[in-house]
PDB file of N, CA and C in Angstrom:
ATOM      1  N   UNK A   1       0.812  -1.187   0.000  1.00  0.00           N
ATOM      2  CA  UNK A   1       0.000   0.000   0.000  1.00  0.00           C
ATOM      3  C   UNK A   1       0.865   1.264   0.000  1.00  0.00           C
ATOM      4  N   UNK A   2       1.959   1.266   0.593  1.00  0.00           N
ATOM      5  CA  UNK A   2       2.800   2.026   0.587  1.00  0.00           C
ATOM      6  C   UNK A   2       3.524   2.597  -0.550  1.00  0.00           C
ATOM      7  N   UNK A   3       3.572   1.433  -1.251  1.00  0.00           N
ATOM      8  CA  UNK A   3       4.333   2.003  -2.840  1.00  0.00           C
ATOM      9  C   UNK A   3       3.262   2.859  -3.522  1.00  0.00           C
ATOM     10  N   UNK A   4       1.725   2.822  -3.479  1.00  0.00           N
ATOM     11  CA  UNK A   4       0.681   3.417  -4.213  1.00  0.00           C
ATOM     12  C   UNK A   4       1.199   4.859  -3.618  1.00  0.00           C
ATOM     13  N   UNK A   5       1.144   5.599  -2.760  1.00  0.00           N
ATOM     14  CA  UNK A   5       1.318   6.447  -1.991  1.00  0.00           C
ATOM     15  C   UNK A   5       2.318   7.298  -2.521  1.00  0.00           C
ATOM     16  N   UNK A   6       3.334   6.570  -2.581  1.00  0.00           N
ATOM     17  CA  UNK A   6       4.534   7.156  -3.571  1.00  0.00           C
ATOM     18  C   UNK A   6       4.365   7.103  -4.415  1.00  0.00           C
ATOM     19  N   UNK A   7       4.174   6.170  -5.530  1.00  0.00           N
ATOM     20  CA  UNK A   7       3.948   6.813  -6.873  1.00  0.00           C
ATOM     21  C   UNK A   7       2.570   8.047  -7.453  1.00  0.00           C
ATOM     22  N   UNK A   8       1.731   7.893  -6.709  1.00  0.00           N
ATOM     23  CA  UNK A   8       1.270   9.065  -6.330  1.00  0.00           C
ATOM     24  C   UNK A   8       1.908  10.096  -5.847  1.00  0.00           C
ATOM     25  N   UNK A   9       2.598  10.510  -4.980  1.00  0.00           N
ATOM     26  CA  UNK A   9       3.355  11.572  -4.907  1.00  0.00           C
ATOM     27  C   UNK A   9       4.129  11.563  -5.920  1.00  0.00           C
ATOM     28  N   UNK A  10       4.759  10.748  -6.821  1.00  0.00           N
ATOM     29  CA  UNK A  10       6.093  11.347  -7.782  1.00  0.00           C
ATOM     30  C   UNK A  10       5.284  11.448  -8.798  1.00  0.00           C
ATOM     31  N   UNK A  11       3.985  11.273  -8.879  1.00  0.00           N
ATOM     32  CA  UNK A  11       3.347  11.832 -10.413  1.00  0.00           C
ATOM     33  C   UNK A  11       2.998  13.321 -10.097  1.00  0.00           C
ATOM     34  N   UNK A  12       2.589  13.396  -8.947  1.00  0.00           N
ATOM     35  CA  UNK A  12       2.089  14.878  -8.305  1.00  0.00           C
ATOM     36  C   UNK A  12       3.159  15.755  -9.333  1.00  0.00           C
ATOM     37  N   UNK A  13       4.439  15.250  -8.109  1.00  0.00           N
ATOM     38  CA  UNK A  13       5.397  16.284  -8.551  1.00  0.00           C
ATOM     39  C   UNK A  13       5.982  16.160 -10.092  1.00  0.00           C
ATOM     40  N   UNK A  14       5.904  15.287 -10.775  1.00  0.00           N
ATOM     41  CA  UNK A  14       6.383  15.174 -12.425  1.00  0.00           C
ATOM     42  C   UNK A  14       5.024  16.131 -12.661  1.00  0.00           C
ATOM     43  N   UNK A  15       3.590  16.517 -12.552  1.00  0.00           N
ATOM     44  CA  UNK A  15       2.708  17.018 -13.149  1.00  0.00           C
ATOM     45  C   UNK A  15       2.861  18.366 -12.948  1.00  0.00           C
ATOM     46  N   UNK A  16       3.087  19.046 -11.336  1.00  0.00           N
ATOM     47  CA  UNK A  16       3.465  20.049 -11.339  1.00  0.00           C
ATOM     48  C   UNK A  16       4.710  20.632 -12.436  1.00  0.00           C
ATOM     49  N   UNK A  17       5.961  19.921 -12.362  1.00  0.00           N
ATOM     50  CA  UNK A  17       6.936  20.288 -13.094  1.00  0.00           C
ATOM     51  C   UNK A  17       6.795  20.317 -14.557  1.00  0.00           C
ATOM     52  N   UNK A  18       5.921  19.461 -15.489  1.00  0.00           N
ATOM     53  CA  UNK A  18       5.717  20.047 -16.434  1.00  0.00           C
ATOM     54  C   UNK A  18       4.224  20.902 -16.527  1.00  0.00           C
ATOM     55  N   UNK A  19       3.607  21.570 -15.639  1.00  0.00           N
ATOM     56  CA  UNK A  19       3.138  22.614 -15.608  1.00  0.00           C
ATOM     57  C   UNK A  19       3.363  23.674 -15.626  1.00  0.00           C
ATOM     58  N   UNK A  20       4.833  23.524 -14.686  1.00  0.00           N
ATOM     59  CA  UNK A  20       5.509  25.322 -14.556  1.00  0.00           C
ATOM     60  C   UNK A  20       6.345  25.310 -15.911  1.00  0.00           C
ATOM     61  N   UNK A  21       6.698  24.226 -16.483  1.00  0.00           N
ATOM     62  CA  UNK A  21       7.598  24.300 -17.385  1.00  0.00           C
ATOM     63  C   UNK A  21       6.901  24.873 -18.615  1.00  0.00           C
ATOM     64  N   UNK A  22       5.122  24.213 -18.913  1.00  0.00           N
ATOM     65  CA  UNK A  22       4.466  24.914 -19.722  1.00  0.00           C
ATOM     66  C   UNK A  22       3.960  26.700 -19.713  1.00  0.00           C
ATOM     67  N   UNK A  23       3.925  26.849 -18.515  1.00  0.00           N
ATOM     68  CA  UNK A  23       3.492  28.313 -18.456  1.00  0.00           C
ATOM     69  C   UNK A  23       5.210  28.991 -18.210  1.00  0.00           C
ATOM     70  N   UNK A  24       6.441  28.693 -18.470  1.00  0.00           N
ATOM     71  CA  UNK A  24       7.390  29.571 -18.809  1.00  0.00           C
ATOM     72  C   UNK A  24       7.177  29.567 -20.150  1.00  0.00           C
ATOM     73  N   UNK A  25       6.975  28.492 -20.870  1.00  0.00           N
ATOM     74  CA  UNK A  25       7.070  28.436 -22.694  1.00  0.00           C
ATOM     75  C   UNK A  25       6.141  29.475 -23.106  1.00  0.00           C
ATOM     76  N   UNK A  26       4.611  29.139 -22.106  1.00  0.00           N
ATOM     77  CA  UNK A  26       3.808  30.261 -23.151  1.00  0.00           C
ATOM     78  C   UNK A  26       4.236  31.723 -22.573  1.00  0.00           C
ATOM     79  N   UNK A  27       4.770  32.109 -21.677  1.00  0.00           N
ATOM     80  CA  UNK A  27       5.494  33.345 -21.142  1.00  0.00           C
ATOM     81  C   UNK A  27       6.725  33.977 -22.017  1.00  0.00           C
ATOM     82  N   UNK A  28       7.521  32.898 -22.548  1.00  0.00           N
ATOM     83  CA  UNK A  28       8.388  33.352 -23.298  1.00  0.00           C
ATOM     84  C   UNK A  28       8.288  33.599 -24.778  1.00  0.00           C
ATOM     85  N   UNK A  29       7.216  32.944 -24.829  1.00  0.00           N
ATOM     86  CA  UNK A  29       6.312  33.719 -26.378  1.00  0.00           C
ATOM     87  C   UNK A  29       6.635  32.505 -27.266  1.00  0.00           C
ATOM     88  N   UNK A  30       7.054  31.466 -26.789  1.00  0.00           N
ATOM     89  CA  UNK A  30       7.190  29.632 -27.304  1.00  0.00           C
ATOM     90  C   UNK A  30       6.155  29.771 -28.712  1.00  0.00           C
ATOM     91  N   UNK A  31       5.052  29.521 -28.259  1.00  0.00           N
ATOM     92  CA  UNK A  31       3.894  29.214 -28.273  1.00  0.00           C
ATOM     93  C   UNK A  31       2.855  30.423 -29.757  1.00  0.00           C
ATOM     94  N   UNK A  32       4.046  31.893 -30.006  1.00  0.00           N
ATOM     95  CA  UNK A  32       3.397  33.079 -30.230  1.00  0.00           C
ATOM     96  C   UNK A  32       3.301  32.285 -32.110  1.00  0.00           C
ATOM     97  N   UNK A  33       2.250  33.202 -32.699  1.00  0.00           N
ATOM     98  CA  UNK A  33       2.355  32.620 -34.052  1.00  0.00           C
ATOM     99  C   UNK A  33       3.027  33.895 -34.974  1.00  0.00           C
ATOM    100  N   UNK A  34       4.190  33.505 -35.581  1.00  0.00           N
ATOM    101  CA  UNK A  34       4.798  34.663 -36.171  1.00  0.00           C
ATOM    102  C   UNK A  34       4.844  34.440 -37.278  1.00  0.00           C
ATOM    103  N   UNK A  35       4.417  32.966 -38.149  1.00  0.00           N
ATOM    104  CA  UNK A  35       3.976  33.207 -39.334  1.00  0.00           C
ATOM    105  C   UNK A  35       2.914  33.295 -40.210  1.00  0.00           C
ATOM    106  N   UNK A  36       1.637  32.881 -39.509  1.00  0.00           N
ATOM    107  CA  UNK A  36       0.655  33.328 -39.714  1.00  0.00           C
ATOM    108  C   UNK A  36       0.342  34.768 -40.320  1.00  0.00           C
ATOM    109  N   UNK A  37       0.758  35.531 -39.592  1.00  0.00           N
ATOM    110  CA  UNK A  37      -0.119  36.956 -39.986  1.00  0.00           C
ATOM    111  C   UNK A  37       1.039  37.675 -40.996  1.00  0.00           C
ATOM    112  N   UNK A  38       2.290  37.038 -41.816  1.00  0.00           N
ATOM    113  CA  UNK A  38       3.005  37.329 -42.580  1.00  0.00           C
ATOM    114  C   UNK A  38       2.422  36.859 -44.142  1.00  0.00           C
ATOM    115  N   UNK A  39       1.357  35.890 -44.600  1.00  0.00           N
ATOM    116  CA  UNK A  39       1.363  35.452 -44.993  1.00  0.00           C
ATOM    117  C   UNK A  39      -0.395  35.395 -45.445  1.00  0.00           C
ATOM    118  N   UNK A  40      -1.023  36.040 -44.306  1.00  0.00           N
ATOM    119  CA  UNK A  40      -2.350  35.974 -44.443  1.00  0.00           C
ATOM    120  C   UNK A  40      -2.915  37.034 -45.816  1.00  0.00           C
ATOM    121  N   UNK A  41      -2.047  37.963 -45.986  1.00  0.00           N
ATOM    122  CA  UNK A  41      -2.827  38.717 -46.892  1.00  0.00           C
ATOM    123  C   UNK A  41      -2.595  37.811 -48.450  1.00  0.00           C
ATOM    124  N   UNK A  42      -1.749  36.810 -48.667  1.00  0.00           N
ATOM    125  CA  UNK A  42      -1.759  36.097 -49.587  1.00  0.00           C
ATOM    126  C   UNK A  42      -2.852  35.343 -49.962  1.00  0.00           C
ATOM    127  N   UNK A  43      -3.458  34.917 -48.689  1.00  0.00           N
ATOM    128  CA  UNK A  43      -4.576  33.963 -49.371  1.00  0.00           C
ATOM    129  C   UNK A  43      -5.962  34.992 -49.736  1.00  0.00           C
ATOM    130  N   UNK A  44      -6.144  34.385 -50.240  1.00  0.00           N
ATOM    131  CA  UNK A  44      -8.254  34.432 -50.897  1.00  0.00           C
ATOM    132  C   UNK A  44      -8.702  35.084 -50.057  1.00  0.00           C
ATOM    133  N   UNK A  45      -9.441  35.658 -50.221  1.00  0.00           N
ATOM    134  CA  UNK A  45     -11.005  36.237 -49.911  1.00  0.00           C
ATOM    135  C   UNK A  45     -11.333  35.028 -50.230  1.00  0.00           C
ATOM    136  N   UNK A  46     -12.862  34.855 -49.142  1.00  0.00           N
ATOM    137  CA  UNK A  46     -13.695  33.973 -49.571  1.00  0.00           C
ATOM    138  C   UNK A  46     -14.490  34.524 -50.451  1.00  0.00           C
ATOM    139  N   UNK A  47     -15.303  33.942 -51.569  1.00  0.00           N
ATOM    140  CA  UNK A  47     -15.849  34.294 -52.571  1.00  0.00           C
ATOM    141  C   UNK A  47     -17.539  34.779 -52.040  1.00  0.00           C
ATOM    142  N   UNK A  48     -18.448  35.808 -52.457  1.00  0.00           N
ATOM    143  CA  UNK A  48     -19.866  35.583 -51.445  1.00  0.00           C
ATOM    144  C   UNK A  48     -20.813  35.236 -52.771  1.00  0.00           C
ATOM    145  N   UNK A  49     -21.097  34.183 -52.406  1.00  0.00           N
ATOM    146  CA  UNK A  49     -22.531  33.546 -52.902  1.00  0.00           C
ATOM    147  C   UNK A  49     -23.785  34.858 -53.892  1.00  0.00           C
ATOM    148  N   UNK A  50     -23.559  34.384 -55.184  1.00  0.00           N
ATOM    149  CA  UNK A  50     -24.728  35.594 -55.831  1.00  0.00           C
ATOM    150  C   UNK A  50     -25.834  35.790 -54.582  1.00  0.00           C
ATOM    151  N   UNK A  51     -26.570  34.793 -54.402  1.00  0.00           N
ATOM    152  CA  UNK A  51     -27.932  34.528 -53.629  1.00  0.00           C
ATOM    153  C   UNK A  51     -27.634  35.457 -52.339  1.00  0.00           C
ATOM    154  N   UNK A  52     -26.471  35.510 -51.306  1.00  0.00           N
ATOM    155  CA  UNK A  52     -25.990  36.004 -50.694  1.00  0.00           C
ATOM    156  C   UNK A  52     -26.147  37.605 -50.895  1.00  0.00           C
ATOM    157  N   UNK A  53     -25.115  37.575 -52.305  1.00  0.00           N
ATOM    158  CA  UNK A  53     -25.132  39.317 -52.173  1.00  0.00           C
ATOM    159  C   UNK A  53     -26.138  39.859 -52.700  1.00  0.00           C
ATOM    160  N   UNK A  54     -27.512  39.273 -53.660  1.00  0.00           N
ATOM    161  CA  UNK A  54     -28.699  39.745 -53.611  1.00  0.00           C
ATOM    162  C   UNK A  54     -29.196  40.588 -52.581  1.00  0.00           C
ATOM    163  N   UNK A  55     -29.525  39.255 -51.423  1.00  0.00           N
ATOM    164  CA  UNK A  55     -29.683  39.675 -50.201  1.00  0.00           C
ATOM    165  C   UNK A  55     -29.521  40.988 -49.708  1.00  0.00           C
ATOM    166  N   UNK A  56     -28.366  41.055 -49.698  1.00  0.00           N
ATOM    167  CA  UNK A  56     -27.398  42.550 -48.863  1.00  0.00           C
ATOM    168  C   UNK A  56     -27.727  43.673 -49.777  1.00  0.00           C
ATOM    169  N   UNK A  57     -27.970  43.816 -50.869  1.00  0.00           N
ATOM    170  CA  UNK A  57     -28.193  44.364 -51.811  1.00  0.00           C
ATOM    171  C   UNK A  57     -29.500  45.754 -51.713  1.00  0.00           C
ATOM    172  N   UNK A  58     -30.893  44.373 -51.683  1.00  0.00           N
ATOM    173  CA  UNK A  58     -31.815  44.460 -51.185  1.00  0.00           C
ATOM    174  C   UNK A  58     -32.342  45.457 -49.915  1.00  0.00           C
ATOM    175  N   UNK A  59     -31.618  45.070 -49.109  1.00  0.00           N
ATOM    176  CA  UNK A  59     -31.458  45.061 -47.417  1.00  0.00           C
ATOM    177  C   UNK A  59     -31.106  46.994 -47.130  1.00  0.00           C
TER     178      UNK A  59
END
């Protein structure tokens, strides 16, 4: 019963440690998206549906 106890405690502490380890990554900007918004004005417009811009038209 004793060994349950402990490995319970050493998961505790392995869970904590990659917890703090995750919130330094997203702190240090790990995580930030820097190529995304370099690249976004390349793609498409989505196209709007005739039936669609009737609509708005109308309106």
């Amino acid at each position: 019963m004793s060994v349950i106890y402990l490995l319970i405690a050493i998961s505790i502490f392995v869970a904590i440690g990659f917890f703090i380890a995750f919130v330094l990554a997203v702190k240090s900007g790990q995580y930030d998206d820097d190529y995304t918004p370099s690249v976004r004005i390349l793609f498409d417009d989505e196209l709007i549906k005739p039936s669609e811009k009737k609509s708005e038209i109308k309106s």
